[in-house]
PDB file of N, CA and C in Angstrom:
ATOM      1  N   UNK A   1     -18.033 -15.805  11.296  1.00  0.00           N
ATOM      2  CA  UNK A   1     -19.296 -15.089  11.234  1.00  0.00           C
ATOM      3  C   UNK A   1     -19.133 -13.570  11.334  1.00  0.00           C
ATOM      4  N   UNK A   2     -18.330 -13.088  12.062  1.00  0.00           N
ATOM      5  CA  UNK A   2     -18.455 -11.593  12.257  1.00  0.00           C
ATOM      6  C   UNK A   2     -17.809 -11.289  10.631  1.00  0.00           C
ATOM      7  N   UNK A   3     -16.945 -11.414  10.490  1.00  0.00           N
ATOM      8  CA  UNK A   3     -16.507 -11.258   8.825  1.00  0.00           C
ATOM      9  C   UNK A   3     -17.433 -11.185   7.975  1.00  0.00           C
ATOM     10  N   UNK A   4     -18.107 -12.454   7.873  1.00  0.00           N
ATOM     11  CA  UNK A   4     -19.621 -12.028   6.867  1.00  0.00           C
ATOM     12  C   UNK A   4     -20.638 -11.082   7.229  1.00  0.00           C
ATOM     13  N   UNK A   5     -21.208 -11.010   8.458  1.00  0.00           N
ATOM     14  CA  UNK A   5     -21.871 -10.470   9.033  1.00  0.00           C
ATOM     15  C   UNK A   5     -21.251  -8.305   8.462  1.00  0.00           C
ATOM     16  N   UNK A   6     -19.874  -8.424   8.549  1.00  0.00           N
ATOM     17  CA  UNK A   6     -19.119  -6.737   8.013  1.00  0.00           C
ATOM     18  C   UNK A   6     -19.753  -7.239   6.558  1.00  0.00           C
ATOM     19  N   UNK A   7     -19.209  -8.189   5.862  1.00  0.00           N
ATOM     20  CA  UNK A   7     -19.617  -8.058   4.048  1.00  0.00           C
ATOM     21  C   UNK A   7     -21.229  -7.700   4.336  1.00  0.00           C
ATOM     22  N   UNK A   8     -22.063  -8.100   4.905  1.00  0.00           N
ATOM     23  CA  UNK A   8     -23.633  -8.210   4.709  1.00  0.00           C
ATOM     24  C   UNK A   8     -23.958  -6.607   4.266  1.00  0.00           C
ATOM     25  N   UNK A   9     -23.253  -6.296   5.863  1.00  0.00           N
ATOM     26  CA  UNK A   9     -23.565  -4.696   6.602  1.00  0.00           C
ATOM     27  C   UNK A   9     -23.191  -3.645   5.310  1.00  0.00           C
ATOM     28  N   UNK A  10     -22.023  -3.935   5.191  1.00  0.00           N
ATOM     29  CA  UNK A  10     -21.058  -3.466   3.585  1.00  0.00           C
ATOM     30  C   UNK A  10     -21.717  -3.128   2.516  1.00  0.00           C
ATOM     31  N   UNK A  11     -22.532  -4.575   1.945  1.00  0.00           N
ATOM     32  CA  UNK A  11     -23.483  -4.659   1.136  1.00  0.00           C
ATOM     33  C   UNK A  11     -24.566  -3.850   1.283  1.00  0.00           C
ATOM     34  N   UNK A  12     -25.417  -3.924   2.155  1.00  0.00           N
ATOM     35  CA  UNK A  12     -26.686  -3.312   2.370  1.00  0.00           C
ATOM     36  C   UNK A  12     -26.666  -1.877   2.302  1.00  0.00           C
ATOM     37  N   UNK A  13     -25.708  -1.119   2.962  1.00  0.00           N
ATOM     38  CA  UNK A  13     -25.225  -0.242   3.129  1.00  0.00           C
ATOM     39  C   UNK A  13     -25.352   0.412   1.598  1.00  0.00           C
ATOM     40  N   UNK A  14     -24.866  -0.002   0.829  1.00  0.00           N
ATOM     41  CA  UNK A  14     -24.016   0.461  -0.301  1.00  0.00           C
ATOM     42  C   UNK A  14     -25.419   0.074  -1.341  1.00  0.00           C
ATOM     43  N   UNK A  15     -25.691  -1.239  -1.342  1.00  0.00           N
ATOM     44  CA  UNK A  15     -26.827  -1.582  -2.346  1.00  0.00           C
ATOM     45  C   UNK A  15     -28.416  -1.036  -2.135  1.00  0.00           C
ATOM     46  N   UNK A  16     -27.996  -1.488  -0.589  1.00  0.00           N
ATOM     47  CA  UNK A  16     -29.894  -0.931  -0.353  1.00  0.00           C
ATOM     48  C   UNK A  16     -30.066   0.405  -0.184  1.00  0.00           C
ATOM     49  N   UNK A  17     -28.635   0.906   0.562  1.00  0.00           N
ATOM     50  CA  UNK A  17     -29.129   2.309   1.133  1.00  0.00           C
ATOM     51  C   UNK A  17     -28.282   3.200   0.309  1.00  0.00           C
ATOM     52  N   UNK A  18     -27.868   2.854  -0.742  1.00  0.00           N
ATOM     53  CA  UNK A  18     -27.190   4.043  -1.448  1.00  0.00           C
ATOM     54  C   UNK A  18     -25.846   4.877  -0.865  1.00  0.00           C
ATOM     55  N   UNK A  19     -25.266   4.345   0.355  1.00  0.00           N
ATOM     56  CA  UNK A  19     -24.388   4.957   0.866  1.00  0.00           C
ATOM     57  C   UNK A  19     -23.068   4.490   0.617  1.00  0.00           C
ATOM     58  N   UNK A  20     -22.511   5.765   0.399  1.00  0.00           N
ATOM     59  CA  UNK A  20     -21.178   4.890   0.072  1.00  0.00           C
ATOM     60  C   UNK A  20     -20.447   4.383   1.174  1.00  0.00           C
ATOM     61  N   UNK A  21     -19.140   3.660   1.066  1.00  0.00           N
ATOM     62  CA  UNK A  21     -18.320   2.927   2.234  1.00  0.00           C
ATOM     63  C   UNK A  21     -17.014   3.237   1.676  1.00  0.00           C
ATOM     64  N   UNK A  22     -16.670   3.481   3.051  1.00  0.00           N
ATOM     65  CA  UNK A  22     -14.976   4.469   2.199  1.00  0.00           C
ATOM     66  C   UNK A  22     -14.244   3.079   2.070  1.00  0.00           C
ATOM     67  N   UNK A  23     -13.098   3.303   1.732  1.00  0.00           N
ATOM     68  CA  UNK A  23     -12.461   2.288   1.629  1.00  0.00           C
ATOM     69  C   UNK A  23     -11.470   1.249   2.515  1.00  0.00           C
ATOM     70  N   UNK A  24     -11.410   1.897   3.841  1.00  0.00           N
ATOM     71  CA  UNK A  24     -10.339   1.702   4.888  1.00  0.00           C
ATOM     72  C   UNK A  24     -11.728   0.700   5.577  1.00  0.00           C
ATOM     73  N   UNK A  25     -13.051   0.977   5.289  1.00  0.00           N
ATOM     74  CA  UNK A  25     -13.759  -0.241   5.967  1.00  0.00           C
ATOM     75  C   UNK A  25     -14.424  -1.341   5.384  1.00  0.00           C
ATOM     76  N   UNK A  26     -13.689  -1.199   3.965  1.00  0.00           N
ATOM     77  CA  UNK A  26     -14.419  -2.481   2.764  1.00  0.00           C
ATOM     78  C   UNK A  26     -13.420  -3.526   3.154  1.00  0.00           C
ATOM     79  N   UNK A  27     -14.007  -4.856   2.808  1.00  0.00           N
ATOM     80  CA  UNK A  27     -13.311  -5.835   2.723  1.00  0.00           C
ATOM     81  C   UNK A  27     -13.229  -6.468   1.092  1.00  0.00           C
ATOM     82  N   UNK A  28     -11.504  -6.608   1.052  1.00  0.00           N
ATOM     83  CA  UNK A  28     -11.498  -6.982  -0.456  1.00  0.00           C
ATOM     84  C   UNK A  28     -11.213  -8.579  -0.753  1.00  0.00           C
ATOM     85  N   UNK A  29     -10.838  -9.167   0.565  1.00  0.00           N
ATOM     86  CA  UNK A  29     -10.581 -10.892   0.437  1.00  0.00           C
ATOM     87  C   UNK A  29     -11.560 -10.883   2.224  1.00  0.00           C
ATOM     88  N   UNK A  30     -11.980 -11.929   1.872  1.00  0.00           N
ATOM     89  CA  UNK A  30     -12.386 -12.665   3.022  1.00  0.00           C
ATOM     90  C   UNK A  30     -11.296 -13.753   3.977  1.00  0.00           C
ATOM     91  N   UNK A  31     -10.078 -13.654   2.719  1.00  0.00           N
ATOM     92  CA  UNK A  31      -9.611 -14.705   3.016  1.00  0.00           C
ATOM     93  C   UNK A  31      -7.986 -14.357   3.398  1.00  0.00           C
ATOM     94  N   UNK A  32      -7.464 -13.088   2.940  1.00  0.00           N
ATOM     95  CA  UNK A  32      -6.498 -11.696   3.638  1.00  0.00           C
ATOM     96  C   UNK A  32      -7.239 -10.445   4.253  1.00  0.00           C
ATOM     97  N   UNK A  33      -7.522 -10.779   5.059  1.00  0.00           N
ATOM     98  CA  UNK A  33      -8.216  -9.039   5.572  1.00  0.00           C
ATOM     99  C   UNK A  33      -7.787  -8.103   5.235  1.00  0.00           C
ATOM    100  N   UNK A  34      -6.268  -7.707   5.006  1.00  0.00           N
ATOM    101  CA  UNK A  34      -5.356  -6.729   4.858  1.00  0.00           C
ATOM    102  C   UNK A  34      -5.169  -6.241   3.622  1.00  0.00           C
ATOM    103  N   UNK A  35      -5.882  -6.952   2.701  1.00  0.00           N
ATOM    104  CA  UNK A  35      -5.699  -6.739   1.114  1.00  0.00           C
ATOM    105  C   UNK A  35      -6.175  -5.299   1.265  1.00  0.00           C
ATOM    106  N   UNK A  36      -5.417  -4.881   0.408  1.00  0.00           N
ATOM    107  CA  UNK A  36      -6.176  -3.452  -0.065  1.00  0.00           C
ATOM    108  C   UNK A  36      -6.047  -2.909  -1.487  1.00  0.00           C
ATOM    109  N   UNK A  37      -6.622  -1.907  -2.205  1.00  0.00           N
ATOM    110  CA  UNK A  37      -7.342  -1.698  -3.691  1.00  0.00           C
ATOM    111  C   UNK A  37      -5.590  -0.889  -3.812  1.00  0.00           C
ATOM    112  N   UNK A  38      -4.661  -1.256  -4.796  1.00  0.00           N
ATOM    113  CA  UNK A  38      -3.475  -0.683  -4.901  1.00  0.00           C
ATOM    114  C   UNK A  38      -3.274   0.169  -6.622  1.00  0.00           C
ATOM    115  N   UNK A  39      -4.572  -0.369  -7.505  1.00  0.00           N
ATOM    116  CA  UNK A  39      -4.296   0.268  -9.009  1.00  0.00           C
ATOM    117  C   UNK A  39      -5.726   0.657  -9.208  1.00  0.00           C
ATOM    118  N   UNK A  40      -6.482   1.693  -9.233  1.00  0.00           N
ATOM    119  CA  UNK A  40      -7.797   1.958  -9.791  1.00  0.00           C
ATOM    120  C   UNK A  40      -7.839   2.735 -10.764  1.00  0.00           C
ATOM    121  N   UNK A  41      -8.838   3.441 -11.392  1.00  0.00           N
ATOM    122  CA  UNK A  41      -9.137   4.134 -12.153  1.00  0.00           C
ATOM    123  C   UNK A  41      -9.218   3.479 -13.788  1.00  0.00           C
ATOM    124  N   UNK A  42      -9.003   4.086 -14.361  1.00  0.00           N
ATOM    125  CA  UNK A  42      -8.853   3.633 -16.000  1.00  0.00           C
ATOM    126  C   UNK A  42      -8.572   2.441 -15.972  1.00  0.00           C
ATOM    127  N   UNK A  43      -6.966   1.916 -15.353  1.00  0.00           N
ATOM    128  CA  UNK A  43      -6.931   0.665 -15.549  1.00  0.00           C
ATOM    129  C   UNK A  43      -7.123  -0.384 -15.146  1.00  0.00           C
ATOM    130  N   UNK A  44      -7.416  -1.660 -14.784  1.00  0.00           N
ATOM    131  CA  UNK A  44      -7.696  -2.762 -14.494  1.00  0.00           C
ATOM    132  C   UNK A  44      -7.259  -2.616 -12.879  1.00  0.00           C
ATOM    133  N   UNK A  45      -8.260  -2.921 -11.616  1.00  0.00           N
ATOM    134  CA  UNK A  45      -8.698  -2.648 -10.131  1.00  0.00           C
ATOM    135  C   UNK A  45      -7.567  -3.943 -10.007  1.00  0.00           C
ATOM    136  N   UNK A  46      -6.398  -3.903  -9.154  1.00  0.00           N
ATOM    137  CA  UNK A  46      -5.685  -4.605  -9.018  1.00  0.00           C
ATOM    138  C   UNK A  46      -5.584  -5.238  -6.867  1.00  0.00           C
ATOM    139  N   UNK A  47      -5.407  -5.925  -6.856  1.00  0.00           N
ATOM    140  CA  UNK A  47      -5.661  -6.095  -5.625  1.00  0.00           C
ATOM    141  C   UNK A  47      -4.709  -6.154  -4.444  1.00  0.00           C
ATOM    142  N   UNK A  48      -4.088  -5.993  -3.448  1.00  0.00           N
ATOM    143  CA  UNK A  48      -2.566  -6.086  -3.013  1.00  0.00           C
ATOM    144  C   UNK A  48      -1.740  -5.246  -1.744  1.00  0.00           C
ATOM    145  N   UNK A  49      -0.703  -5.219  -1.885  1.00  0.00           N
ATOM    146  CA  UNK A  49       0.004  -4.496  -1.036  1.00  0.00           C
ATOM    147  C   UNK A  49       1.276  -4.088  -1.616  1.00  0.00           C
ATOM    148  N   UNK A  50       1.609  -1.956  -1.147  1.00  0.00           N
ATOM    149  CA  UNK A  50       2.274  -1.592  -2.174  1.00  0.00           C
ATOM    150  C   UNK A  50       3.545  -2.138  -0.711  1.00  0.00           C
ATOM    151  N   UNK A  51       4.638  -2.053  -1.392  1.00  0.00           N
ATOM    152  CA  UNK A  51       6.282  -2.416  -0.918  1.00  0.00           C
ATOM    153  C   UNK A  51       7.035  -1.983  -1.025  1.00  0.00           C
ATOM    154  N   UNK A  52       7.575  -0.907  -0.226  1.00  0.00           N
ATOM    155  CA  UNK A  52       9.189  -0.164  -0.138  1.00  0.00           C
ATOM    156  C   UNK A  52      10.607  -1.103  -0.108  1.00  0.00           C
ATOM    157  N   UNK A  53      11.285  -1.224  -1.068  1.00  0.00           N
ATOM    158  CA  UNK A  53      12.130  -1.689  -0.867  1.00  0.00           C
ATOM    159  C   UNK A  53      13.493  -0.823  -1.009  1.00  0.00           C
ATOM    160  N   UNK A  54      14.294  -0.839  -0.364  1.00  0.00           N
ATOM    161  CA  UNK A  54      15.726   0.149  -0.814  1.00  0.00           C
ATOM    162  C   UNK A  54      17.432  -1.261  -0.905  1.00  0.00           C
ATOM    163  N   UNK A  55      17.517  -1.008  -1.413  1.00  0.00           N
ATOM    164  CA  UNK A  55      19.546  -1.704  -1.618  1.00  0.00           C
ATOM    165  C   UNK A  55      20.036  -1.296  -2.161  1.00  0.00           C
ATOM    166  N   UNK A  56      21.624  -1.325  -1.589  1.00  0.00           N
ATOM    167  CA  UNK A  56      22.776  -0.910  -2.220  1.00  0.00           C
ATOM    168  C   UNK A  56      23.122  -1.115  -3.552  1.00  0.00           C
ATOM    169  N   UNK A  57      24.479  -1.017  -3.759  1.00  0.00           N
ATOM    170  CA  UNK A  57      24.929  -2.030  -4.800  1.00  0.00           C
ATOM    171  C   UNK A  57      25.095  -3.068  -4.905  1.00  0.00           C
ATOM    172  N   UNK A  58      25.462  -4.009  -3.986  1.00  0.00           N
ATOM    173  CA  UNK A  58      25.556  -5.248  -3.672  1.00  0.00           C
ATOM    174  C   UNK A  58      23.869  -6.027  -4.114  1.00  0.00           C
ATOM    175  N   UNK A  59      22.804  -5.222  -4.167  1.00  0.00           N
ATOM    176  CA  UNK A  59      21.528  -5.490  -3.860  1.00  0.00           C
ATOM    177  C   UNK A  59      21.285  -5.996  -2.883  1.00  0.00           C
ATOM    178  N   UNK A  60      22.050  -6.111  -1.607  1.00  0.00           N
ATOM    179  CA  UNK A  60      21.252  -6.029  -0.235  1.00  0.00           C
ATOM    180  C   UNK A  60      20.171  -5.392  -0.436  1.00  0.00           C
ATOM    181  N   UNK A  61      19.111  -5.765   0.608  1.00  0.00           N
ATOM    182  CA  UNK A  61      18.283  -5.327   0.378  1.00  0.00           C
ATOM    183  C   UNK A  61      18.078  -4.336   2.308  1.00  0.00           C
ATOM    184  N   UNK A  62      18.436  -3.141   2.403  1.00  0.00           N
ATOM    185  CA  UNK A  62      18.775  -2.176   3.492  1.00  0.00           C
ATOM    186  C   UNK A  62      17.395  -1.836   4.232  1.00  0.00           C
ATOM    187  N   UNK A  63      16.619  -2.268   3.660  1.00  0.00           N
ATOM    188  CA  UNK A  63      15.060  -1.624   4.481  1.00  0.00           C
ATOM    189  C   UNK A  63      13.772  -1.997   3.651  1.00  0.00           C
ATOM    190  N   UNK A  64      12.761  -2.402   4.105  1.00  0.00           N
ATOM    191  CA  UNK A  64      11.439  -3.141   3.512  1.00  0.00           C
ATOM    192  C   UNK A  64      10.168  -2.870   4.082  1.00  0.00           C
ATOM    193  N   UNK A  65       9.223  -1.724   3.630  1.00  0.00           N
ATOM    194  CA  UNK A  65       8.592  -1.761   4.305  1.00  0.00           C
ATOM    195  C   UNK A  65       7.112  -2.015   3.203  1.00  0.00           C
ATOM    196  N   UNK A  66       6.158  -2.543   4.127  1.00  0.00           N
ATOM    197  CA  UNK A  66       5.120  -3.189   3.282  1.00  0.00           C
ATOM    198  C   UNK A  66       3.682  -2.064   4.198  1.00  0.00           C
ATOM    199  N   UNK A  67       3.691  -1.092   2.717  1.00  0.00           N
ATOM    200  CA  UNK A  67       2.643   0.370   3.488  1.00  0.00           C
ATOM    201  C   UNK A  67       1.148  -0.464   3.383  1.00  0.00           C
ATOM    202  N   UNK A  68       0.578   0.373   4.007  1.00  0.00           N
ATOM    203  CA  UNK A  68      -1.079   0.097   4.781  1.00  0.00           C
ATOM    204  C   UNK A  68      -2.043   0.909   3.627  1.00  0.00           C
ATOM    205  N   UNK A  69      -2.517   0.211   2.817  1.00  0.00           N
ATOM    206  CA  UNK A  69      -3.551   1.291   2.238  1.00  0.00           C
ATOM    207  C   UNK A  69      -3.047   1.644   0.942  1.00  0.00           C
ATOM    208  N   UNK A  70      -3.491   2.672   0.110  1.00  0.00           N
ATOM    209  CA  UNK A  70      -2.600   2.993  -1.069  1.00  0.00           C
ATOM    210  C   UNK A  70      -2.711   4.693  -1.465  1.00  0.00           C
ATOM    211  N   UNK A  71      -1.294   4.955  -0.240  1.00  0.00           N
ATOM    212  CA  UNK A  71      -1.025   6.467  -0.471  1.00  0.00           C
ATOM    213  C   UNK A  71      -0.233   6.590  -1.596  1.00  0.00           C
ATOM    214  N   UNK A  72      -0.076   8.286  -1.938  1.00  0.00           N
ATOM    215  CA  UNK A  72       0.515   8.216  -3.403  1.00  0.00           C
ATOM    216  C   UNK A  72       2.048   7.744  -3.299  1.00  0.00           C
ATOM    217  N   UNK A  73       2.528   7.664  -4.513  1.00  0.00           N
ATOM    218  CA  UNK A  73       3.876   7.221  -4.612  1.00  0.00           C
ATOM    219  C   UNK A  73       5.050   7.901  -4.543  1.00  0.00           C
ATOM    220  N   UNK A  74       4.194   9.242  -4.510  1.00  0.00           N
ATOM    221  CA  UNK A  74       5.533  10.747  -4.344  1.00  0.00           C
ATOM    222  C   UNK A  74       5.368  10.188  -2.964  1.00  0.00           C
ATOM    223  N   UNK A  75       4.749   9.930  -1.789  1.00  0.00           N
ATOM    224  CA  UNK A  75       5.332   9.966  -0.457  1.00  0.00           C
ATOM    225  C   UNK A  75       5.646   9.060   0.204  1.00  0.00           C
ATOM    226  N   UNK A  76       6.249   8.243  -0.564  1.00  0.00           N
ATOM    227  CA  UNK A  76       6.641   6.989   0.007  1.00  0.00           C
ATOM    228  C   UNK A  76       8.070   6.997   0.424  1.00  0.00           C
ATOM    229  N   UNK A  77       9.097   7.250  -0.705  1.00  0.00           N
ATOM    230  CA  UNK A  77      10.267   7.445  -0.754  1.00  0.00           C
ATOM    231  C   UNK A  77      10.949   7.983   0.599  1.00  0.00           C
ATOM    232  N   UNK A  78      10.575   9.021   1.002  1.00  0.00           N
ATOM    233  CA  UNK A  78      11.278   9.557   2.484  1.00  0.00           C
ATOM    234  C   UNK A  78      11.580   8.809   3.426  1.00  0.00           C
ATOM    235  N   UNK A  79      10.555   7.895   3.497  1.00  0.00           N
ATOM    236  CA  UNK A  79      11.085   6.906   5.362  1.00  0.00           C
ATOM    237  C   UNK A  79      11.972   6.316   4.752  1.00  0.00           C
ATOM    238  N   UNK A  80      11.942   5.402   3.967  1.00  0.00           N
ATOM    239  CA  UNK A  80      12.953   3.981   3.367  1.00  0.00           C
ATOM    240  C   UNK A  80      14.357   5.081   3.719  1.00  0.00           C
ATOM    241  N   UNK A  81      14.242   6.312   2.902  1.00  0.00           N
ATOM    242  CA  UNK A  81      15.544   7.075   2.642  1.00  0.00           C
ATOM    243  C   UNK A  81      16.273   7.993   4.111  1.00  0.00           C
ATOM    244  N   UNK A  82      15.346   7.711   4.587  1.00  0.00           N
ATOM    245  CA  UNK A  82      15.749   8.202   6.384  1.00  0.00           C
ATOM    246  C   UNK A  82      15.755   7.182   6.834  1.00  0.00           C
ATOM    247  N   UNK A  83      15.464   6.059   7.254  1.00  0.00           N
ATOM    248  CA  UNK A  83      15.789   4.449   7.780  1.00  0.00           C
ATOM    249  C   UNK A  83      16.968   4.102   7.243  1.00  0.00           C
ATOM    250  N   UNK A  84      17.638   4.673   5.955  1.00  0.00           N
ATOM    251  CA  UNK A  84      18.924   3.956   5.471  1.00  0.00           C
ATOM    252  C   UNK A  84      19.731   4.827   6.010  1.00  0.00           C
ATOM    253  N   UNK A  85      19.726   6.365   6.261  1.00  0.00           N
ATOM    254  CA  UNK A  85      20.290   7.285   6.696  1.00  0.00           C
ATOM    255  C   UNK A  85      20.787   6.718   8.317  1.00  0.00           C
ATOM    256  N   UNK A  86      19.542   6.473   8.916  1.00  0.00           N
ATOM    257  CA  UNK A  86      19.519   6.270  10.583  1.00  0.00           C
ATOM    258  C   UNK A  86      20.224   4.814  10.760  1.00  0.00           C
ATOM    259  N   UNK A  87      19.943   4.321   9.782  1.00  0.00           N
ATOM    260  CA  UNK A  87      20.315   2.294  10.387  1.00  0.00           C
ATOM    261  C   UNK A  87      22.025   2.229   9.813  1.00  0.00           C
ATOM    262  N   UNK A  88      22.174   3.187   8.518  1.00  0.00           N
ATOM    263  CA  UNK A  88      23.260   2.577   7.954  1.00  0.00           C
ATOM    264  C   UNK A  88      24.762   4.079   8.184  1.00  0.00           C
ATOM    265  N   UNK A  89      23.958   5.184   8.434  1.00  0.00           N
ATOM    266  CA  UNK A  89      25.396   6.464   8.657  1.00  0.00           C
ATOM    267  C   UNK A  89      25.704   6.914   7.185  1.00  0.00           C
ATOM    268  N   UNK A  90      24.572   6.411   6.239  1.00  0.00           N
ATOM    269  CA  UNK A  90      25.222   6.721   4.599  1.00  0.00           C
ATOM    270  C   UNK A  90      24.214   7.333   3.994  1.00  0.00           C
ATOM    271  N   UNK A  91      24.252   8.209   3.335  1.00  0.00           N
ATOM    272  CA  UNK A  91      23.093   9.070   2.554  1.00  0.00           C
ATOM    273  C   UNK A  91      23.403   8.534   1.061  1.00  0.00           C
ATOM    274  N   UNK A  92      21.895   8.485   0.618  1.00  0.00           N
ATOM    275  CA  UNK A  92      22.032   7.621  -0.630  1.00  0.00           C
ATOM    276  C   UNK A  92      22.179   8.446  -1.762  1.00  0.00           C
ATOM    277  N   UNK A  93      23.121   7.874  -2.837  1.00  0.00           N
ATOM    278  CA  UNK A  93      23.421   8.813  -4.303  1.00  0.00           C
ATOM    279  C   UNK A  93      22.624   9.161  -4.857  1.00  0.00           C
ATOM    280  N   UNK A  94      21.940   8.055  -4.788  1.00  0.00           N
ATOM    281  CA  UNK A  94      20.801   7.965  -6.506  1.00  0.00           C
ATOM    282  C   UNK A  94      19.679   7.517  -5.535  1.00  0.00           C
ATOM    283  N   UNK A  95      18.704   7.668  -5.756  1.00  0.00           N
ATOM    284  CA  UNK A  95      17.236   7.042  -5.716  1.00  0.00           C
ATOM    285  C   UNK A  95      16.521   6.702  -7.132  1.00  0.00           C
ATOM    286  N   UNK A  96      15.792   5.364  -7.374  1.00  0.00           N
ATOM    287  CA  UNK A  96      14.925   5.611  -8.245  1.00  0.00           C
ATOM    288  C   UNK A  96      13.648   5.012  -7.402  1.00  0.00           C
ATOM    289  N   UNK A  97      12.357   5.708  -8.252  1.00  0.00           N
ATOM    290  CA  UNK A  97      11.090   5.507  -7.384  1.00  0.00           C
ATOM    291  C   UNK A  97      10.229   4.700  -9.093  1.00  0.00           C
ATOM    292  N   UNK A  98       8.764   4.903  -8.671  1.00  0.00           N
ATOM    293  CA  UNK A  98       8.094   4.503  -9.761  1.00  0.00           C
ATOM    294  C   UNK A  98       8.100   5.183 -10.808  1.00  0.00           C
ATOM    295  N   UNK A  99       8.455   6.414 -10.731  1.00  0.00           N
ATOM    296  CA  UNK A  99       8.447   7.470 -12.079  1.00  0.00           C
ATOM    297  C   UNK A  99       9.771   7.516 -12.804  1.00  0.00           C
ATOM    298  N   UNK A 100      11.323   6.956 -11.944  1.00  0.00           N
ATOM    299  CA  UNK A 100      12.027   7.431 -13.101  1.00  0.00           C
ATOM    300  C   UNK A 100      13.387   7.794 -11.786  1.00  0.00           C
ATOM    301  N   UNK A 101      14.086   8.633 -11.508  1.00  0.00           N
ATOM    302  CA  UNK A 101      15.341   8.333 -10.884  1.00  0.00           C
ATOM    303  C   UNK A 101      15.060  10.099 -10.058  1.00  0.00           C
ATOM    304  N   UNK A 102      15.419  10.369  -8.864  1.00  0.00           N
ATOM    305  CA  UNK A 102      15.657  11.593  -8.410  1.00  0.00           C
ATOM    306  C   UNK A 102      17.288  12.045  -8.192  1.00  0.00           C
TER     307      UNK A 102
END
């Protein structure tokens, strides 16, 4: 009940009273609370959670982190690349991110 009772509030809010609702207090599953809006604009509203992953060559996989929300993708890269620094004593050669290789 309290779950529906936030969608109602959500709703009314937004439909009756014209106000908007940011996004850190919408609910996008009833059924993952944690979902959050990860692709908008132009293309098709995708639903989800974005995922840091870093590995070697071996493809170990050295650090995983699963971010809160959907900050941009230039600032993601740094922790994974300081967590491999701090956990492993090795600074990494190459990075590639979503755009292409640094």
């Amino acid at each position: 009940m309290p779950v529906m009772q936030k969608v109602f509030s959500m709703t009314q809010q937004w439909q009756v009273n014209g106000v908007s609702v940011k996004n850190e207090d919408k609910i996008f599953s009833i059924y993952e609370r944690h979902t959050d809006v990860i692709v908008k604009g132009s293309r098709q509203i995708q639903y989800g959670h974005k995922v840091n992953l870093s590995s070697g060559k071996s493809k170990l996989v050295l650090d995983c982190q699963v971010v809160k929300g959907n900050p941009k993708d230039t600032s993601l890269y740094q922790k994974p690349v300081q967590n491999v620094k701090n956990n492993y004593q090795i600074t990494p050669r190459d990075i590639a991110t979503d755009g292409g290789r640094f």
